[in-house]
C-alpha atoms as a PDB file:
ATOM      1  CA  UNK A   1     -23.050  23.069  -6.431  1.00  0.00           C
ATOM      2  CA  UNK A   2     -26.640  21.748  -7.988  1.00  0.00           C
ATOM      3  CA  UNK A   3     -27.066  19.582 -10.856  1.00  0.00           C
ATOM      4  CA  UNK A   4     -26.387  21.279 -14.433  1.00  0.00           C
ATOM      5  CA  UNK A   5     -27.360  20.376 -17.490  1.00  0.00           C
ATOM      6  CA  UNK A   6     -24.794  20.127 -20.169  1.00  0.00           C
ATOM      7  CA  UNK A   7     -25.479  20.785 -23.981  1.00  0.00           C
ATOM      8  CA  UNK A   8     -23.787  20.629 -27.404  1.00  0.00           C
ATOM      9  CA  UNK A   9     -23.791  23.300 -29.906  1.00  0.00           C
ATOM     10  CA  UNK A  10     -26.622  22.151 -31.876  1.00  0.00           C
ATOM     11  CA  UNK A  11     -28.520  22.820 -28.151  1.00  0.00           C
ATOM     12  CA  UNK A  12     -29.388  19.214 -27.335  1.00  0.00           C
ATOM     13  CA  UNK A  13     -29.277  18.553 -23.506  1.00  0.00           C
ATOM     14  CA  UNK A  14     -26.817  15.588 -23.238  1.00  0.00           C
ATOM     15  CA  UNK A  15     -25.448  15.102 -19.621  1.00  0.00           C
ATOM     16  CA  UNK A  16     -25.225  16.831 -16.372  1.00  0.00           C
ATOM     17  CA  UNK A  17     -22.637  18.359 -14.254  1.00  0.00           C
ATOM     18  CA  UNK A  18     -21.960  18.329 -10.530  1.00  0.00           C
ATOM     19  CA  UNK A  19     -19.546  18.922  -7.978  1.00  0.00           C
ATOM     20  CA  UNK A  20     -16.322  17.614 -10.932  1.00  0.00           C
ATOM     21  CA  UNK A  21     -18.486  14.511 -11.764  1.00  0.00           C
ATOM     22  CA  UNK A  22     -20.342  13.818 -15.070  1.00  0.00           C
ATOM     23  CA  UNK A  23     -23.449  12.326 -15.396  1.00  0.00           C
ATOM     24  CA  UNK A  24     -25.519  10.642 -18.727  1.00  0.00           C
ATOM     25  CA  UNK A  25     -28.982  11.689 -18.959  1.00  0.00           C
ATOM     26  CA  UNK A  26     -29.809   8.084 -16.842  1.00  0.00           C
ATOM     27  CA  UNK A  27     -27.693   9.748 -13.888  1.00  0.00           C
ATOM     28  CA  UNK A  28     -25.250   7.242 -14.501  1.00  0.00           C
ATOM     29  CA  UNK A  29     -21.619   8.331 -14.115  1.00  0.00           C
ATOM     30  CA  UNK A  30     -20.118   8.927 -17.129  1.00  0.00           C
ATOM     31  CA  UNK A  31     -16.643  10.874 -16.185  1.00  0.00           C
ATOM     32  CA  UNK A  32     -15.197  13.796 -13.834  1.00  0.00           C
ATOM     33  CA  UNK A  33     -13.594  17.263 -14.060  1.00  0.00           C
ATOM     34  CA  UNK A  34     -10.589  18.450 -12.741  1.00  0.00           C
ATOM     35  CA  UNK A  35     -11.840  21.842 -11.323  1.00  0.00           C
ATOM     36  CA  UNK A  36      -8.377  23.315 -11.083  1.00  0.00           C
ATOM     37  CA  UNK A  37      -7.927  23.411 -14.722  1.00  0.00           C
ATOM     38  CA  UNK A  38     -11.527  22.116 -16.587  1.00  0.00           C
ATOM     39  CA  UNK A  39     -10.306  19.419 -17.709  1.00  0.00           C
ATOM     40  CA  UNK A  40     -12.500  16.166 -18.661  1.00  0.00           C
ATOM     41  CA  UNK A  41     -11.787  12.652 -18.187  1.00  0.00           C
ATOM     42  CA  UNK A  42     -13.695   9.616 -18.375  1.00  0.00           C
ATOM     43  CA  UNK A  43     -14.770   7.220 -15.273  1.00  0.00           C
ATOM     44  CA  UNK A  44     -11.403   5.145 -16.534  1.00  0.00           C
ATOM     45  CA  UNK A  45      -9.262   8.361 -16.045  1.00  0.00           C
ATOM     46  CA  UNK A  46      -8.649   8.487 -19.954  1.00  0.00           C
ATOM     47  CA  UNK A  47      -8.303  12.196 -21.482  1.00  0.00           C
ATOM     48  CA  UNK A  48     -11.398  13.122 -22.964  1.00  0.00           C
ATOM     49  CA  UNK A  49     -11.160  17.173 -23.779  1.00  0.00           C
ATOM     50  CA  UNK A  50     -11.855  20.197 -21.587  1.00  0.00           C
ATOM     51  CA  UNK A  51     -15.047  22.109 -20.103  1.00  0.00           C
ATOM     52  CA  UNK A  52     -15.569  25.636 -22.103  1.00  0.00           C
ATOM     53  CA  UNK A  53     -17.150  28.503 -20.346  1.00  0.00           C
ATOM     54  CA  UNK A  54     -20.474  27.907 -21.581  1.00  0.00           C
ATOM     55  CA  UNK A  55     -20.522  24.256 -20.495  1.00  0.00           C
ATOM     56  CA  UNK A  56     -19.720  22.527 -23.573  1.00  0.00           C
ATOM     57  CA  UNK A  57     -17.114  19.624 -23.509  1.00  0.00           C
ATOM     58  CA  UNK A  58     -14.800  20.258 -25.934  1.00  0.00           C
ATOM     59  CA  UNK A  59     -11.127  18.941 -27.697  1.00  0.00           C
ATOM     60  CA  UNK A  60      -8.601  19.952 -30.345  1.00  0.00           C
ATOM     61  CA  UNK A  61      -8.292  17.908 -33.094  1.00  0.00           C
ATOM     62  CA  UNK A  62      -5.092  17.425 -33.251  1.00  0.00           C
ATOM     63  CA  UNK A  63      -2.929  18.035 -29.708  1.00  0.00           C
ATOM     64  CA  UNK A  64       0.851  18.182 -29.901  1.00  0.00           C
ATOM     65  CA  UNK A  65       0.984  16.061 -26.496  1.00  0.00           C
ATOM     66  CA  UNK A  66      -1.048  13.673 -24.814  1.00  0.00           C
ATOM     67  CA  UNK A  67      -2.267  14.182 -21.743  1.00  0.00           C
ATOM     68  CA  UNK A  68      -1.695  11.608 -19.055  1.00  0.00           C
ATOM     69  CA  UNK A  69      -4.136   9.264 -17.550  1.00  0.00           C
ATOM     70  CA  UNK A  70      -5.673  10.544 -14.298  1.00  0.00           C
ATOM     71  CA  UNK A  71      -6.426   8.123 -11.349  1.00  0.00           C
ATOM     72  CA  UNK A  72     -10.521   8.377 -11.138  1.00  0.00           C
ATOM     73  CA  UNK A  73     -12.416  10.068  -7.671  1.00  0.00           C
ATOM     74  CA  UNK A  74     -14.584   7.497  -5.692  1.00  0.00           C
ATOM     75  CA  UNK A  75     -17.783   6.749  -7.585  1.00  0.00           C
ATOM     76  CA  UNK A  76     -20.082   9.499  -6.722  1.00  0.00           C
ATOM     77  CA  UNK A  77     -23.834   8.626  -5.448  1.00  0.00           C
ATOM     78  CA  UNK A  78     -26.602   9.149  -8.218  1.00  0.00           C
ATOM     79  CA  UNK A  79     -28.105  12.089  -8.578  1.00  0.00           C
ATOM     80  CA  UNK A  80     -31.435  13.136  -8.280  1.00  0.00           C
ATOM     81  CA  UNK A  81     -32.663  14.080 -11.700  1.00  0.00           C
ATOM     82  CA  UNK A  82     -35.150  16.623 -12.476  1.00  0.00           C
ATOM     83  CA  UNK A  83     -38.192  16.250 -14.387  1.00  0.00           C
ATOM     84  CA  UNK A  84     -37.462  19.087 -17.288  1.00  0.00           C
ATOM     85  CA  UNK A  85     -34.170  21.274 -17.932  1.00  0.00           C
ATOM     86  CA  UNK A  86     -34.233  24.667 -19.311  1.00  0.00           C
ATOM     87  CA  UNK A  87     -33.654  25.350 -23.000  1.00  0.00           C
ATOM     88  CA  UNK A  88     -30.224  25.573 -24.032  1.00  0.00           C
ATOM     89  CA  UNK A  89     -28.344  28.736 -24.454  1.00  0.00           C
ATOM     90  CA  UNK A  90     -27.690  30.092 -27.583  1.00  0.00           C
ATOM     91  CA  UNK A  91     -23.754  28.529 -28.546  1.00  0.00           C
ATOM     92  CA  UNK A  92     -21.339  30.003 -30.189  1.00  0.00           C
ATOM     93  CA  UNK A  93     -19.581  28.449 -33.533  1.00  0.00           C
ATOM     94  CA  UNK A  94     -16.740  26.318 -33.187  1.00  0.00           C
ATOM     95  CA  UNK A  95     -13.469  26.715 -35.285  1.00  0.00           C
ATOM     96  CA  UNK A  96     -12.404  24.041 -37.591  1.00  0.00           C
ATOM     97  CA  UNK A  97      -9.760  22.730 -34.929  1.00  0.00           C
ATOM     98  CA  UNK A  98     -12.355  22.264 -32.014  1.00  0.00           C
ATOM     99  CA  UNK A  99     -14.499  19.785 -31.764  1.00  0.00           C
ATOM    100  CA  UNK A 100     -17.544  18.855 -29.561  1.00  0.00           C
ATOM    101  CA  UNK A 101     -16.837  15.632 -27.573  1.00  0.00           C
ATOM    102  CA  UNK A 102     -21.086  15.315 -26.192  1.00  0.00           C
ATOM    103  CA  UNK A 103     -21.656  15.785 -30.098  1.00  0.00           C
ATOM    104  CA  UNK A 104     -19.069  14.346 -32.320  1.00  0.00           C
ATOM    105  CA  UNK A 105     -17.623  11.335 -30.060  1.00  0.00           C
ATOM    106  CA  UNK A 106     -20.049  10.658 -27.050  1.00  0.00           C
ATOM    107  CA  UNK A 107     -18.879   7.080 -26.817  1.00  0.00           C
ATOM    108  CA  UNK A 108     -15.696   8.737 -25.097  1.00  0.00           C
ATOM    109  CA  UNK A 109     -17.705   9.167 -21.907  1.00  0.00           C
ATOM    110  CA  UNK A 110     -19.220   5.836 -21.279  1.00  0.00           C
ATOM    111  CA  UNK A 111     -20.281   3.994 -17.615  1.00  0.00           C
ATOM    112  CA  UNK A 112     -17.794   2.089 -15.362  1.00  0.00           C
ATOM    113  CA  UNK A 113     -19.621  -1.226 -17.334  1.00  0.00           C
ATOM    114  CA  UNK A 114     -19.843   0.194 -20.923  1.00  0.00           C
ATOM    115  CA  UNK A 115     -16.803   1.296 -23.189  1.00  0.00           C
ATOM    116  CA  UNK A 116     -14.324  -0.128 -26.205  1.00  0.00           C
ATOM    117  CA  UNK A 117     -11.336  -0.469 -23.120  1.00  0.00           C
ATOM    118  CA  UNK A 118     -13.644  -2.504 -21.368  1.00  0.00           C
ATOM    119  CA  UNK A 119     -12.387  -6.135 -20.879  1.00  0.00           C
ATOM    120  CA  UNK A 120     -14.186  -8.970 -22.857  1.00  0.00           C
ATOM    121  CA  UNK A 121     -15.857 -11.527 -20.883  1.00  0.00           C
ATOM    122  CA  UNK A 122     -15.114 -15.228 -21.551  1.00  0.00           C
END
């Protein structure tokens, strides 16, 4: 599978996609995909929301469950980045109870050394 980009719904290219990993625009890994079902979690296995059809990363609001923590894959190899993506499709409107996780909370997918669970040094 080759390197997608991924967008939000205002059409500004903010990570990539390949082979169930996630990448930042740095080609830093920034979470995975479960393929069998689409959904996202970050490089510390934490929920994050699922991949739509069009590529966005999405999440309900409000969820009547929580979703368990998922053990993370092997840390993939960097990608090779290319120079320029395409333009970004045209997106279709959200509904009130959807939200865009690339858009609204990026700071859910963060690298293995970045993130608020991250451990403090001394």
């Amino acid at each position: 599978m080759a390197l997608r980009p991924l967008y939000t719904t205002r059409g500004e290219h903010a990570a990539y996609f390949e082979n169930g990993y996630l990448f930042n625009l740095a080609g830093e890994w920034i979470g995975f995909v479960d393929l069998r079902n689409g959904q996202v979690y970050s490089v510390l296995g934490d929920y994050v929301g699922y991949m739509s059809k069009d590529g966005r990363i999405l999440r309900k609001r409000v969820t009547d469950h929580a979703t368990p923590r998922q053990t993370p894959p092997p840390r993939p190899a960097r990608p090779r980045l290319p120079a320029t993506v395409a333009l970004a499709p045209l997106m279709g409107d959200l509904t009130f109870d959807t939200i865009d996780m690339l858009e609204e909370m990026p700071e859910r997918l963060h690298t293995l050394d970045a993130g608020e669970l991250k451990d403090d040094m001394d």
